[in-house]
C-alpha atoms as a PDB file:
ATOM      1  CA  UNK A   1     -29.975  -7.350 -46.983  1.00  0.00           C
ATOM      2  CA  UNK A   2     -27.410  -8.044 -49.488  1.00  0.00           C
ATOM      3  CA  UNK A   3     -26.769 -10.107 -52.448  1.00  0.00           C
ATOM      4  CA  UNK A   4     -23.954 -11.834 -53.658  1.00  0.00           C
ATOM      5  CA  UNK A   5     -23.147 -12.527 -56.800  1.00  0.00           C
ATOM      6  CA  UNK A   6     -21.035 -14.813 -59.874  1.00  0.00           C
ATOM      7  CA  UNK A   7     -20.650 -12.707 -62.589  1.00  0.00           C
ATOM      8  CA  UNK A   8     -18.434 -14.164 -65.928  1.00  0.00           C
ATOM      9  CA  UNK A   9     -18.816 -10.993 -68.397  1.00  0.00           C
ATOM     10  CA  UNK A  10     -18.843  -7.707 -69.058  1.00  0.00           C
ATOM     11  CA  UNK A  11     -19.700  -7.182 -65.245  1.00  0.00           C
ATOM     12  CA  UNK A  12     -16.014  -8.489 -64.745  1.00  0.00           C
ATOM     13  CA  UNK A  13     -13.008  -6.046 -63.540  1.00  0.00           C
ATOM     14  CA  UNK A  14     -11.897  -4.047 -66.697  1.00  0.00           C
ATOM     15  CA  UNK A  15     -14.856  -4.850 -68.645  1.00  0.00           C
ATOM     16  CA  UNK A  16     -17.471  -2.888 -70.792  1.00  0.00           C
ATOM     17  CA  UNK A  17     -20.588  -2.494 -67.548  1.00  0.00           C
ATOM     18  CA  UNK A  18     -17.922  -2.920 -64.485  1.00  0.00           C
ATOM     19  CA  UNK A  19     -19.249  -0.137 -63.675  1.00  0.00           C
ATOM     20  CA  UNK A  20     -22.544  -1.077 -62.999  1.00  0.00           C
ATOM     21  CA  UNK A  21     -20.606  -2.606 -59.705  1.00  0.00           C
ATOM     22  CA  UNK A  22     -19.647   0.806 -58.342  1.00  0.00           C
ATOM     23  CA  UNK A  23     -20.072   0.344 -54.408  1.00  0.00           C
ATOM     24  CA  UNK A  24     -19.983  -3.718 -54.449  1.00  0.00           C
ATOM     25  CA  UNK A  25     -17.519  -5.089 -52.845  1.00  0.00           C
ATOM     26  CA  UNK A  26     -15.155  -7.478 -54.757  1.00  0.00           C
ATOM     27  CA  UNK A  27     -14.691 -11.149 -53.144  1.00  0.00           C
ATOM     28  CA  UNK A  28     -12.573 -12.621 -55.745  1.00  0.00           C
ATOM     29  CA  UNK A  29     -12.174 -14.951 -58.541  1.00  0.00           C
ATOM     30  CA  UNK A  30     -14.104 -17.863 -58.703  1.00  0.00           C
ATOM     31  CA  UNK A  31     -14.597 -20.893 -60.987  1.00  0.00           C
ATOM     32  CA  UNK A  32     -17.705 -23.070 -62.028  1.00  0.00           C
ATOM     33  CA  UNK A  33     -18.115 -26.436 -61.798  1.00  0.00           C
ATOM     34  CA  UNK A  34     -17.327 -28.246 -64.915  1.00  0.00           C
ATOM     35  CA  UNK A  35     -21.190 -28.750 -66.235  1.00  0.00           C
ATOM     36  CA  UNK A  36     -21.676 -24.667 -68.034  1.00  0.00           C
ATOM     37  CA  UNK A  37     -21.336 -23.958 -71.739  1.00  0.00           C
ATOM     38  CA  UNK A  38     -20.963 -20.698 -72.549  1.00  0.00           C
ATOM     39  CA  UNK A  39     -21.666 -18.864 -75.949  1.00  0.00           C
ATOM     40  CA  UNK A  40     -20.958 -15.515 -77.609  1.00  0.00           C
ATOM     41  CA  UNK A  41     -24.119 -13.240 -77.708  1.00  0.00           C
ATOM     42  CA  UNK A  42     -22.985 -11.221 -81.069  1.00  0.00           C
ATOM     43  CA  UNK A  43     -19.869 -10.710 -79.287  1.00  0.00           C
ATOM     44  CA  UNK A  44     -21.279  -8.255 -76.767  1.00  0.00           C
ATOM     45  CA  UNK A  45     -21.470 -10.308 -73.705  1.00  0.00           C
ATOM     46  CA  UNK A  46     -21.635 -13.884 -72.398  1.00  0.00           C
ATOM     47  CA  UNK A  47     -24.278 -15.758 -71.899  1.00  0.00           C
ATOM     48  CA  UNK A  48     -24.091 -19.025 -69.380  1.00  0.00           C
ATOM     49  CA  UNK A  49     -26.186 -21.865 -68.998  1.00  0.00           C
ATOM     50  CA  UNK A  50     -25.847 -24.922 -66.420  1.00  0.00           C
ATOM     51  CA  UNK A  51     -26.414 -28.621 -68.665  1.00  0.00           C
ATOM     52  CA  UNK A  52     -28.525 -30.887 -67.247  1.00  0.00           C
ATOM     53  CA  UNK A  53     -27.339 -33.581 -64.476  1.00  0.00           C
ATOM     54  CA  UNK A  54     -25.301 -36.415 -66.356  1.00  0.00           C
ATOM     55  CA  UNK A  55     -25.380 -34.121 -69.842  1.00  0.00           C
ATOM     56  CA  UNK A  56     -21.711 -34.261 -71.392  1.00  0.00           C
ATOM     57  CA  UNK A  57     -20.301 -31.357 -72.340  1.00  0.00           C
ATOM     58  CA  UNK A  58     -19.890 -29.253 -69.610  1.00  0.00           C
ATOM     59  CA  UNK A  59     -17.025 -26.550 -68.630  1.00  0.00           C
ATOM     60  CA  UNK A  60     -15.775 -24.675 -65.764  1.00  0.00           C
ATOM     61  CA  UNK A  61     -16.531 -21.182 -65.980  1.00  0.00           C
ATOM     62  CA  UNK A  62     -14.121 -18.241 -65.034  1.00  0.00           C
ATOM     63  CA  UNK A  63     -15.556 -15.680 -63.320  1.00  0.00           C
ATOM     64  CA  UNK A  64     -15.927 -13.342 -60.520  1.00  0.00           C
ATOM     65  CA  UNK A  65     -17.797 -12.703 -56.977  1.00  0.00           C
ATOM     66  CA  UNK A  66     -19.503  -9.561 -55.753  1.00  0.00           C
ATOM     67  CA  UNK A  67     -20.939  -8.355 -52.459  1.00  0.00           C
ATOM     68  CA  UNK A  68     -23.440  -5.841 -53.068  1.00  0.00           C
ATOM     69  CA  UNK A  69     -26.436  -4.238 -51.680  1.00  0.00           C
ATOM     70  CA  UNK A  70     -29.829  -4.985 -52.610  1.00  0.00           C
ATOM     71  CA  UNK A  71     -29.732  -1.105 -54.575  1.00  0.00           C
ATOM     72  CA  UNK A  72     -26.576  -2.284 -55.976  1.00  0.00           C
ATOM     73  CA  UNK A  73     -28.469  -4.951 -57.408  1.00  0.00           C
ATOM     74  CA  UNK A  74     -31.145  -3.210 -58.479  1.00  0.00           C
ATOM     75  CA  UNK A  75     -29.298  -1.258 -60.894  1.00  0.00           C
ATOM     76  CA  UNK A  76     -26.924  -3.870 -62.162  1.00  0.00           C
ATOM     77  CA  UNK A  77     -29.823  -6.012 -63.245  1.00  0.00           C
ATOM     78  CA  UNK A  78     -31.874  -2.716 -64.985  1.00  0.00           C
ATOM     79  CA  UNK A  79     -28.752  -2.422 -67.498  1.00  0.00           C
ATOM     80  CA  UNK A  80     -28.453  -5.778 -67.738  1.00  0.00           C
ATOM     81  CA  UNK A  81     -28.407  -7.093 -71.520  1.00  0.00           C
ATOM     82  CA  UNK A  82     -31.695  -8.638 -72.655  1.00  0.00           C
ATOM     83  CA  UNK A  83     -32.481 -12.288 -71.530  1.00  0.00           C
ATOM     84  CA  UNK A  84     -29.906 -12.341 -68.675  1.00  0.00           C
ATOM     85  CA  UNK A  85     -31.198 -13.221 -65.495  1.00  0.00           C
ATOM     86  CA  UNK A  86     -30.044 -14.526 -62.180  1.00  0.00           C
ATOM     87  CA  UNK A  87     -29.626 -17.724 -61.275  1.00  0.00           C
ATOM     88  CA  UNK A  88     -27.987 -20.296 -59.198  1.00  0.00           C
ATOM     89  CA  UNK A  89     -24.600 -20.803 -60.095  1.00  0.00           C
ATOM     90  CA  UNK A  90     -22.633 -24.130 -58.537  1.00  0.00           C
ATOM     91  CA  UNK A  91     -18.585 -23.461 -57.412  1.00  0.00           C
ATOM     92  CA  UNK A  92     -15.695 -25.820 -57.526  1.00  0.00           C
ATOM     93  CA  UNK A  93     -15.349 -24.565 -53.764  1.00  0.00           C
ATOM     94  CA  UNK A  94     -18.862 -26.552 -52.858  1.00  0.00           C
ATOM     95  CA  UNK A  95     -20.704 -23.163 -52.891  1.00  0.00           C
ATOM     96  CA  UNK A  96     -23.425 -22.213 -54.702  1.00  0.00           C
ATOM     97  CA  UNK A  97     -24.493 -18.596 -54.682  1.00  0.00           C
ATOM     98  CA  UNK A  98     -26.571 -15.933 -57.754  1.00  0.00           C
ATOM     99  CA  UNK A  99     -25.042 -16.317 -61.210  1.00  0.00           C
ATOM    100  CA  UNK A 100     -25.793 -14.148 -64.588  1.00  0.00           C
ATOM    101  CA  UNK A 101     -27.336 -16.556 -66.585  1.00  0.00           C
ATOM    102  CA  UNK A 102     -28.365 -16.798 -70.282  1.00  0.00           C
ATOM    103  CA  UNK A 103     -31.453 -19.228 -71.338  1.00  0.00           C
ATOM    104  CA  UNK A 104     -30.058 -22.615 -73.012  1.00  0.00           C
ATOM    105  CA  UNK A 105     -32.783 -22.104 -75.936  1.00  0.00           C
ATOM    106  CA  UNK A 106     -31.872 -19.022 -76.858  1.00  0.00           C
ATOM    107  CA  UNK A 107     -27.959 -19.601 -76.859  1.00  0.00           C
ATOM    108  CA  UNK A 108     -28.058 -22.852 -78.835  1.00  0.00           C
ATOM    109  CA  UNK A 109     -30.911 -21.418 -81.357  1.00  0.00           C
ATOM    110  CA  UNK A 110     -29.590 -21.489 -84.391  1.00  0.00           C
ATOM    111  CA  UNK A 111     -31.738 -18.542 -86.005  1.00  0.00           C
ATOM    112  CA  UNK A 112     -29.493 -16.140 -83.815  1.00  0.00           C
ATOM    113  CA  UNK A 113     -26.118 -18.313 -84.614  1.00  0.00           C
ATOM    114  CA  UNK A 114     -24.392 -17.256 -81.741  1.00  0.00           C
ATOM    115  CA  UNK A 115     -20.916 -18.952 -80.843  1.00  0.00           C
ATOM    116  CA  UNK A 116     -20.327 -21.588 -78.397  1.00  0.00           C
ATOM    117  CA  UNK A 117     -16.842 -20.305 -76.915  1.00  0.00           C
ATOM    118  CA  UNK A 118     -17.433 -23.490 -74.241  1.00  0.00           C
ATOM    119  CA  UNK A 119     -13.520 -24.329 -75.264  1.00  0.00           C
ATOM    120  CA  UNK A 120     -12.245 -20.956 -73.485  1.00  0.00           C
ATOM    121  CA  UNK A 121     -14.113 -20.945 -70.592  1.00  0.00           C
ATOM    122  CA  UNK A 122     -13.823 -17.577 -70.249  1.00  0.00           C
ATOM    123  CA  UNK A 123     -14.868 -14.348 -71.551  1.00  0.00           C
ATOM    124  CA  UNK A 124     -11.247 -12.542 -71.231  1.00  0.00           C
ATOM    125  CA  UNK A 125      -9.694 -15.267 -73.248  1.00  0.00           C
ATOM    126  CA  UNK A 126     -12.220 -15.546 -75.959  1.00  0.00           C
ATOM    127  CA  UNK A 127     -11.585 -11.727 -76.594  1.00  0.00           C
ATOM    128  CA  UNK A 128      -8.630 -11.654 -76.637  1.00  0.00           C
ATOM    129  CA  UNK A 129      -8.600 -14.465 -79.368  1.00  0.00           C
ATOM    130  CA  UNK A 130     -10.741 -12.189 -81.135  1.00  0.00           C
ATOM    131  CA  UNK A 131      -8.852  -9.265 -81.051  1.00  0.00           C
ATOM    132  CA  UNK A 132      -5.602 -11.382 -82.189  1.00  0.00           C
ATOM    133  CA  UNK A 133      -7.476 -12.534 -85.067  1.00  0.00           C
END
């Protein structure tokens, strides 16, 4: 058995716990429907959360897709950040397949004041607005 999977963070090509994904196979880029905000988590990694049906708001998400065996899988989600779990995550393409998600509460909780980065809608870009800064 297998799983595939959205990923729109560090997980990414390039990034911080790619290597996490040594041995998945790489499908390709991918982009969520337009109903995700997305938020800064102290600038460490993404976290994602679908809006409710009719909720205004929502972005499309850059990110990319992974084949990868169910040990695969088991490791990528043991060095997981904390919080992140997976989820269904909806396509432009009509698909809807495993996402890394981040709980709504937590990312709009405004004891932890992490930053809604909705506006990039992507992890890449918001870093490297960062790093320009």
């Amino acid at each position: 058995m297998s799983v595939t999977l959205f990923v729109n963070g560090t997980l990414m090509r390039g990034l911080a716990l790619h290597s996490n994904l040594d041995g998945a196979e790489f499908l390709g880029e991918a982009l969520t429907i337009p109903q995700y905000r997305i938020y800064s988590i102290d600038d460490i990694h993404p976290g994602m959360f679908e809006l409710d049906d009719g909720e205004e708001g929502g972005v499309s998400v850059v990110g990319e897709i992974y084949n990868m065996s169910n040990e695969i899988w088991t490791r990528v989600e043991a060095n997981e950040p904390p919080h992140l779990y997976k989820g269904p995550v909806k396509l432009v393409n009509g698909n809807t397949m495993d996402g890394i998600l981040f709980p709504r509460d937590l990312a709009e909780n405004s004891t932890y004041r992490y930053i809604d980065i909705s506006s990039f809608g992507d992890w890449r870009k918001y870093m490297a607005h960062k790093n320009e800064l």
